[in-house]
N, C-alpha and C. Protein backbone atom coordinates (compact mmCIF):
# COMPACT_ATOMS: atom_id res chain seq x y z
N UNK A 1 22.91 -14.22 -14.26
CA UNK A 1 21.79 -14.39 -13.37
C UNK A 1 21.44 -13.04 -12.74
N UNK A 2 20.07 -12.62 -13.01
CA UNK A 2 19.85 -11.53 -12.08
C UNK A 2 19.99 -11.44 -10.55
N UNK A 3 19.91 -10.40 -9.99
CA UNK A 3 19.94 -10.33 -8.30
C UNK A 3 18.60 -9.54 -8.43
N UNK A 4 17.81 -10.49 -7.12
CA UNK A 4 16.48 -9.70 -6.84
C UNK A 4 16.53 -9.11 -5.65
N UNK A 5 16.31 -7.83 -5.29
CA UNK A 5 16.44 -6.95 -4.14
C UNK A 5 15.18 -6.99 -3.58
N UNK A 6 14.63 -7.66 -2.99
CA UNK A 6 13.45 -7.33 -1.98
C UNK A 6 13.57 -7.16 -0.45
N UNK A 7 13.09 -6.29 -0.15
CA UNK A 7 13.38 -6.12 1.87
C UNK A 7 11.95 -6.35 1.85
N UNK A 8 11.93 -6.83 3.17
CA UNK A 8 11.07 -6.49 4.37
C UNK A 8 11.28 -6.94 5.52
N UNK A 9 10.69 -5.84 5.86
CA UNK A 9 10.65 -5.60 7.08
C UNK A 9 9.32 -5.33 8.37
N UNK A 10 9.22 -6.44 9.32
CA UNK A 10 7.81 -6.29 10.11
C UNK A 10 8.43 -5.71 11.22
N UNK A 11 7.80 -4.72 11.85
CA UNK A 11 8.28 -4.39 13.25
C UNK A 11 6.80 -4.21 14.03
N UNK A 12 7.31 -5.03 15.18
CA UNK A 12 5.90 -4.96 16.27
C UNK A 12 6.44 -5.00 18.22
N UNK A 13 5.76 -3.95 18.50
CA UNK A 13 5.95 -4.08 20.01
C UNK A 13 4.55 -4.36 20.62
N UNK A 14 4.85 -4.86 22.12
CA UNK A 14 3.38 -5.36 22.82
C UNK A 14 2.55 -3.79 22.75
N UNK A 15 1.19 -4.02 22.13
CA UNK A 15 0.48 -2.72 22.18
C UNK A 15 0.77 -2.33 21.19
N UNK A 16 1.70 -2.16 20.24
CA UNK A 16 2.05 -1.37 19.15
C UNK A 16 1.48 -1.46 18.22
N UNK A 17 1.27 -0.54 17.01
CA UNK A 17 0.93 -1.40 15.75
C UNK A 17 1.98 -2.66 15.02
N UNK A 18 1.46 -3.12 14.22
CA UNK A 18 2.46 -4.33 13.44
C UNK A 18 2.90 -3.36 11.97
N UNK A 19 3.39 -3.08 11.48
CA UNK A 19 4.17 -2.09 10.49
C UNK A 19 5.44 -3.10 9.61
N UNK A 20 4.54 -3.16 8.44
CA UNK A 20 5.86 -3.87 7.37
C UNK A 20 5.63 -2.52 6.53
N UNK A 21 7.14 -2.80 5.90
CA UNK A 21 7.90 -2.19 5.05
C UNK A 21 8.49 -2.63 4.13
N UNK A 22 7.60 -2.44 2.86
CA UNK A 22 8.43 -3.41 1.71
C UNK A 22 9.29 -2.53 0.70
N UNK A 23 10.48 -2.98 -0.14
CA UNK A 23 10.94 -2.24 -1.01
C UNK A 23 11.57 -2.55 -1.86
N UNK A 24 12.08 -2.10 -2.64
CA UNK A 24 12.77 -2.85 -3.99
C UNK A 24 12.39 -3.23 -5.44
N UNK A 25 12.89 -3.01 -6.57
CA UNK A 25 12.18 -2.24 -7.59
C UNK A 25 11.10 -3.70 -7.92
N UNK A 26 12.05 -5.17 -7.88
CA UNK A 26 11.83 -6.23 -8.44
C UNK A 26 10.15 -6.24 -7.43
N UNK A 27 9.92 -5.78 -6.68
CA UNK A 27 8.34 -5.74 -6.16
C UNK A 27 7.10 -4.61 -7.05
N UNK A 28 6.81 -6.28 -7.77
CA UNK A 28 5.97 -5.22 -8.54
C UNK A 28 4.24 -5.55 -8.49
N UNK A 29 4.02 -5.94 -7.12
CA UNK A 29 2.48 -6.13 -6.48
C UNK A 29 2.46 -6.04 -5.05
N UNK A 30 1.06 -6.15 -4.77
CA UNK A 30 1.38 -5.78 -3.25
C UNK A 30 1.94 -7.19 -2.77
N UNK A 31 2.51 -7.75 -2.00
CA UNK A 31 2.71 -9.04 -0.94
C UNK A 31 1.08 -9.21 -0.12
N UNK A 32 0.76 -10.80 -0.71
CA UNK A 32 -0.43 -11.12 -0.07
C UNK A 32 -0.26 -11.98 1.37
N UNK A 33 1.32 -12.11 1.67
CA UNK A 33 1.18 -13.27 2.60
C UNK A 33 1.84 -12.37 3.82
N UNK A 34 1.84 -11.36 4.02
CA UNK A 34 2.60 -10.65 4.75
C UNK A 34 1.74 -10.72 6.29
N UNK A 35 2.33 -11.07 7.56
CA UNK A 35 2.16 -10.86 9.11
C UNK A 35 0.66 -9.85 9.04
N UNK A 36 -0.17 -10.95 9.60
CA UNK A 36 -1.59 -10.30 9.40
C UNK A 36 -2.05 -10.55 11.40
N UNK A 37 -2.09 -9.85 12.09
CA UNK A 37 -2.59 -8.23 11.92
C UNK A 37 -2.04 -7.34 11.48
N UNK A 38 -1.85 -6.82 9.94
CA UNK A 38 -1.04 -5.81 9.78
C UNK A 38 -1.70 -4.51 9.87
N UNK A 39 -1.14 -3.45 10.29
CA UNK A 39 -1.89 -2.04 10.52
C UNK A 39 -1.09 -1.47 9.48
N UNK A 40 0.21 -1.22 9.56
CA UNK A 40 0.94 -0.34 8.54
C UNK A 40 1.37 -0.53 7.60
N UNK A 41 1.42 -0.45 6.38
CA UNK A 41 2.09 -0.91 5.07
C UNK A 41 2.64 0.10 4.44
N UNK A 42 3.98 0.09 4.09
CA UNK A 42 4.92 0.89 3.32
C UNK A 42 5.46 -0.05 2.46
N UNK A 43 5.14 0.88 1.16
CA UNK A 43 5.69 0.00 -0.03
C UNK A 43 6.31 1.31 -0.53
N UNK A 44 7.61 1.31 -0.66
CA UNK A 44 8.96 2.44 -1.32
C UNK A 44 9.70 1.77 -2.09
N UNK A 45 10.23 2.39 -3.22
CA UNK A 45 11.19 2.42 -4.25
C UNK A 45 10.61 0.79 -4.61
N UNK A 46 9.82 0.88 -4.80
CA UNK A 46 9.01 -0.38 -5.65
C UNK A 46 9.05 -0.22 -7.35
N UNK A 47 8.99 -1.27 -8.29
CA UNK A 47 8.78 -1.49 -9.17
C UNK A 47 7.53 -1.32 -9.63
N UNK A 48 6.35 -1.25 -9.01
CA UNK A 48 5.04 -1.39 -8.95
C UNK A 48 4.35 -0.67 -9.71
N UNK A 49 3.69 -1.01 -11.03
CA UNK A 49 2.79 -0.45 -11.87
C UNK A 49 2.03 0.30 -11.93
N UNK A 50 0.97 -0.83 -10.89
CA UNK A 50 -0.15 -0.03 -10.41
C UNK A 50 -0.47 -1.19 -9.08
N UNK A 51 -1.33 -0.02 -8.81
CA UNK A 51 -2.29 -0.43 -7.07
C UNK A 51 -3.40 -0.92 -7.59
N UNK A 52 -3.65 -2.36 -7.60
CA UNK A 52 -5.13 -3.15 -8.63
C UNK A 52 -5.94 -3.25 -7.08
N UNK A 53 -7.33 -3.27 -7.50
CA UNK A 53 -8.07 -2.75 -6.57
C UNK A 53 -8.72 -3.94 -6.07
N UNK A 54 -7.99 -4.83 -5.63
CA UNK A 54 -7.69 -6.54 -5.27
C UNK A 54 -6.47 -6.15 -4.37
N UNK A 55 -5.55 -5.39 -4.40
CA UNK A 55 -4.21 -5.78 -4.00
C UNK A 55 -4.32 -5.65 -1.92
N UNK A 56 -5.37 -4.37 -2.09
CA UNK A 56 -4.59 -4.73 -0.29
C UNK A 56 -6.11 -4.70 0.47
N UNK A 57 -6.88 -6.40 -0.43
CA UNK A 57 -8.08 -6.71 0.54
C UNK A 57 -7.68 -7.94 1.53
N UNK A 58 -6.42 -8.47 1.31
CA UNK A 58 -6.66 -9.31 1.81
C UNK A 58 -5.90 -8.84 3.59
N UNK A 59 -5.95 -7.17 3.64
CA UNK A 59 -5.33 -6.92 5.11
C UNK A 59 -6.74 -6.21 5.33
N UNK A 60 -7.62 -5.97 4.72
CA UNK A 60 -9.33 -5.19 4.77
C UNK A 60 -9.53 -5.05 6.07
N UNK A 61 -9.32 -5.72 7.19
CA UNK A 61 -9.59 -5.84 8.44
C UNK A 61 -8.95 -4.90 9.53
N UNK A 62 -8.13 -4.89 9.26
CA UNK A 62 -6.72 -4.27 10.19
C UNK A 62 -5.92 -3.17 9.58
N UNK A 63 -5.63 -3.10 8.54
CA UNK A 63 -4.96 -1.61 7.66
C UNK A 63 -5.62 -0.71 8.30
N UNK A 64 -4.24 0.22 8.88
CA UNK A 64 -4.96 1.56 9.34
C UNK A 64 -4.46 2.33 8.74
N UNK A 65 -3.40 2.11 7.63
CA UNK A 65 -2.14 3.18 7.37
C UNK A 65 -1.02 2.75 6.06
N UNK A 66 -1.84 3.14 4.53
CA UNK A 66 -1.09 2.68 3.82
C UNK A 66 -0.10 3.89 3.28
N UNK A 67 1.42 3.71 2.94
CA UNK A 67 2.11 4.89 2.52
C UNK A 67 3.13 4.37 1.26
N UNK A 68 2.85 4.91 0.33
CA UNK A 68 3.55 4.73 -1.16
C UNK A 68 4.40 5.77 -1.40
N UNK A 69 5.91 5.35 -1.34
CA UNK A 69 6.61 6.34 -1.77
C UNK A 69 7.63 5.76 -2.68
N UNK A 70 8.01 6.45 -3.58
CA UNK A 70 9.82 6.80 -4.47
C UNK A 70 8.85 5.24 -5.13
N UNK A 71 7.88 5.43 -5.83
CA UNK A 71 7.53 4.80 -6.93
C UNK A 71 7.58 5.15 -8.43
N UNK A 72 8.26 5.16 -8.70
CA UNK A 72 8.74 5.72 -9.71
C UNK A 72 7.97 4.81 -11.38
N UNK A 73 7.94 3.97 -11.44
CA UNK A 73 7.01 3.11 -12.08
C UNK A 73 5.30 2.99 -11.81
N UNK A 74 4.80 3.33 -10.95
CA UNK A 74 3.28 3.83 -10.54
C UNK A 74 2.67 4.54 -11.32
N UNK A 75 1.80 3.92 -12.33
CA UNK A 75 1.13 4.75 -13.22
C UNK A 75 -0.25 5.24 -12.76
N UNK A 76 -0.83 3.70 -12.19
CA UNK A 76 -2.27 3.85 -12.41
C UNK A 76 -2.73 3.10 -10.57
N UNK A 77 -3.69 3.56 -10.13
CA UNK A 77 -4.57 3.05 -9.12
C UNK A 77 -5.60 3.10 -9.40
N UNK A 78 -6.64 1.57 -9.59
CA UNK A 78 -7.47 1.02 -9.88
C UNK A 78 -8.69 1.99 -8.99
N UNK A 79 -9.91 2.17 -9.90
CA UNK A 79 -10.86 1.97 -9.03
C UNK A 79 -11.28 1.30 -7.90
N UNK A 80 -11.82 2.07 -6.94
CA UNK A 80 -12.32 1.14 -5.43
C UNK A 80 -10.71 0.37 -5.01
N UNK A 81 -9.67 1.20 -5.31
CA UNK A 81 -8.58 -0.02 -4.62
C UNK A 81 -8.65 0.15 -3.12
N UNK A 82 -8.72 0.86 -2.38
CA UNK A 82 -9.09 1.39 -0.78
C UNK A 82 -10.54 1.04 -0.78
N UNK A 83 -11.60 0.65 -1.31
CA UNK A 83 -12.65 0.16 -0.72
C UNK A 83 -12.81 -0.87 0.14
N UNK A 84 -11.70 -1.97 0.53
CA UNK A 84 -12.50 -2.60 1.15
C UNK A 84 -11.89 -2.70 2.98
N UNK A 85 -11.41 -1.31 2.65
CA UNK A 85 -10.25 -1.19 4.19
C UNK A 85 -10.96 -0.46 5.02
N UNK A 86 -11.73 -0.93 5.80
CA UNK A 86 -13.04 -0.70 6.83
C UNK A 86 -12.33 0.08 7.50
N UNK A 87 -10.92 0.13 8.44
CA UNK A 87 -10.27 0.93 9.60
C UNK A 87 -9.37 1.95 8.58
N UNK A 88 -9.08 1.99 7.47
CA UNK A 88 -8.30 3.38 7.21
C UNK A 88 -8.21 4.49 7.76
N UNK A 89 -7.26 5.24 8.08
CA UNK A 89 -7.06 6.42 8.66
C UNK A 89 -6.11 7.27 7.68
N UNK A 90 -5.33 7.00 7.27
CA UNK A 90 -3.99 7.67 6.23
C UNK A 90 -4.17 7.08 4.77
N UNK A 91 -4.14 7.80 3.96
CA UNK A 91 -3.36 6.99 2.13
C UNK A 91 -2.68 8.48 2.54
N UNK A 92 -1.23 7.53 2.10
CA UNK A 92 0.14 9.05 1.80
C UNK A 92 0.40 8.43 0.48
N UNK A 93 0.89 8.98 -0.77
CA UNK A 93 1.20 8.67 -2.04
C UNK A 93 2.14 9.91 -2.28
N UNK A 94 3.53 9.50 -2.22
CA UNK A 94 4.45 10.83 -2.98
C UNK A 94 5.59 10.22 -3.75
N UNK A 95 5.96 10.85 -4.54
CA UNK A 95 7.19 10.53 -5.34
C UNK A 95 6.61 9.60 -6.26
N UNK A 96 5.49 9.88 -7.08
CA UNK A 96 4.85 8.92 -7.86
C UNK A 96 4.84 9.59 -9.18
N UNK A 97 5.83 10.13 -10.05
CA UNK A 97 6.30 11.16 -10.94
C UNK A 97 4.92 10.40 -12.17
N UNK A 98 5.06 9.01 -12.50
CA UNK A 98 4.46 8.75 -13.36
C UNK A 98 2.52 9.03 -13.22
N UNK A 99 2.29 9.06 -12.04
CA UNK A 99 0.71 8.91 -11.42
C UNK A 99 0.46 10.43 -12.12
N UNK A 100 -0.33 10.45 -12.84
CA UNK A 100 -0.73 11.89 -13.24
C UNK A 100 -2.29 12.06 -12.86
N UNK A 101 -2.81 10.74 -13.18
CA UNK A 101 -4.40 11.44 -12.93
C UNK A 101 -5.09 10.22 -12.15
N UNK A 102 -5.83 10.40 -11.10
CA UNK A 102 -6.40 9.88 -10.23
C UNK A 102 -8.11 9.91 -10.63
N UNK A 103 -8.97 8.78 -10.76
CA UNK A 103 -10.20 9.03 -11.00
C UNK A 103 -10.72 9.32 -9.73
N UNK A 104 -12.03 9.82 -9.14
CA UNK A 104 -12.68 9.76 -8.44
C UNK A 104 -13.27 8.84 -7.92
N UNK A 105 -13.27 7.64 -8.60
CA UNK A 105 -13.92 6.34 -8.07
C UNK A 105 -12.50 5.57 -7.79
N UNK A 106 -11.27 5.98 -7.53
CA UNK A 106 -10.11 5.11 -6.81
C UNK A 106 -10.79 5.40 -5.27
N UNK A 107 -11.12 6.43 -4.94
CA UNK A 107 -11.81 6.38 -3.50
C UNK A 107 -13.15 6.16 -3.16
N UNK A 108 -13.70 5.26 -3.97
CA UNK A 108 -15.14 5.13 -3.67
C UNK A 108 -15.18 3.92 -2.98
N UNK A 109 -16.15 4.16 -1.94
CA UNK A 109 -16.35 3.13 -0.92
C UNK A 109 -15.27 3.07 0.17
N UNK A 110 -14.75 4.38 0.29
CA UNK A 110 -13.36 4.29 1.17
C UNK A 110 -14.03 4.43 2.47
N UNK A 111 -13.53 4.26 3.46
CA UNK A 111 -13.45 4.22 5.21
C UNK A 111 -14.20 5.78 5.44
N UNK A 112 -14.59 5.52 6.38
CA UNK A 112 -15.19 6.52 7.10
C UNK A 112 -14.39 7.02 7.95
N UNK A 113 -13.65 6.18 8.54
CA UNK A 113 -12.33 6.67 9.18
C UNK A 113 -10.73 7.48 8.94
N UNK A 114 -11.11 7.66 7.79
CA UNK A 114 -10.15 8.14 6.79
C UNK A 114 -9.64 9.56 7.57
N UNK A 115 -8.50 9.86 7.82
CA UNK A 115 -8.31 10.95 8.26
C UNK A 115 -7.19 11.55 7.65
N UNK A 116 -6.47 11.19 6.55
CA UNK A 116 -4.73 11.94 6.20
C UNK A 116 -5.44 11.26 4.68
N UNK A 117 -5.19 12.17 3.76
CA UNK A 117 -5.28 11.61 2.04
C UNK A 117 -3.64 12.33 1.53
């Protein structure tokens, strides 16, 4: 029988942002049911293919701050996948050895608020 490793983790103080943290290789999409108001999303040492440009509308409202790291399986990010995240401020993406080429339309229709790429 396999063992599936998934964490998460929500952390929230009064006033604070709400900040999950997901990880573990067997995560190989974003989590649609995750503590909504969510502002922060960290997805590390994920299994995760790719970022389909569906995966993080259903936080569109409230995401201020998505950060992808030690993805090591991350090939591809869909066109318009950040389009429909009205409050963005940050995309951080590192340790993504497989991600080689990024189109120009993965950021189309992105936030105006965008301040950290």
């Amino acid at each position: 029988m396999d063992v599936v490793d998934i964490r998460f983790e929500i952390h929230s103080m009064c006033d604070a942002e709400v900040e999950c943290r997901c990880e573990g290789e067997a995560l190989t999409r974003i989590p649609q049911t995750l503590s909504v108001p969510l502002q922060r999303l960290t997805i590390a040492s994920a299994g995760l293919p790719r970022l389909r440009n569906t995966g993080l509308k259903v936080y569109a409202t409230t995401l201020l701050d998505i950060i992808l790291t030690d993805l090591t399986q991350l090939e591809t990010i869909q066109n318009g996948a950040f389009a429909s995240l009205k409050l963005l401020r940050t995309i951080y993406i590192s340790h993504a050895p497989k991600l080689t080429y990024l189109s120009k339309d993965v950021f189309q229709g992105i936030s105006s608020t965008i301040k950290i790429m």
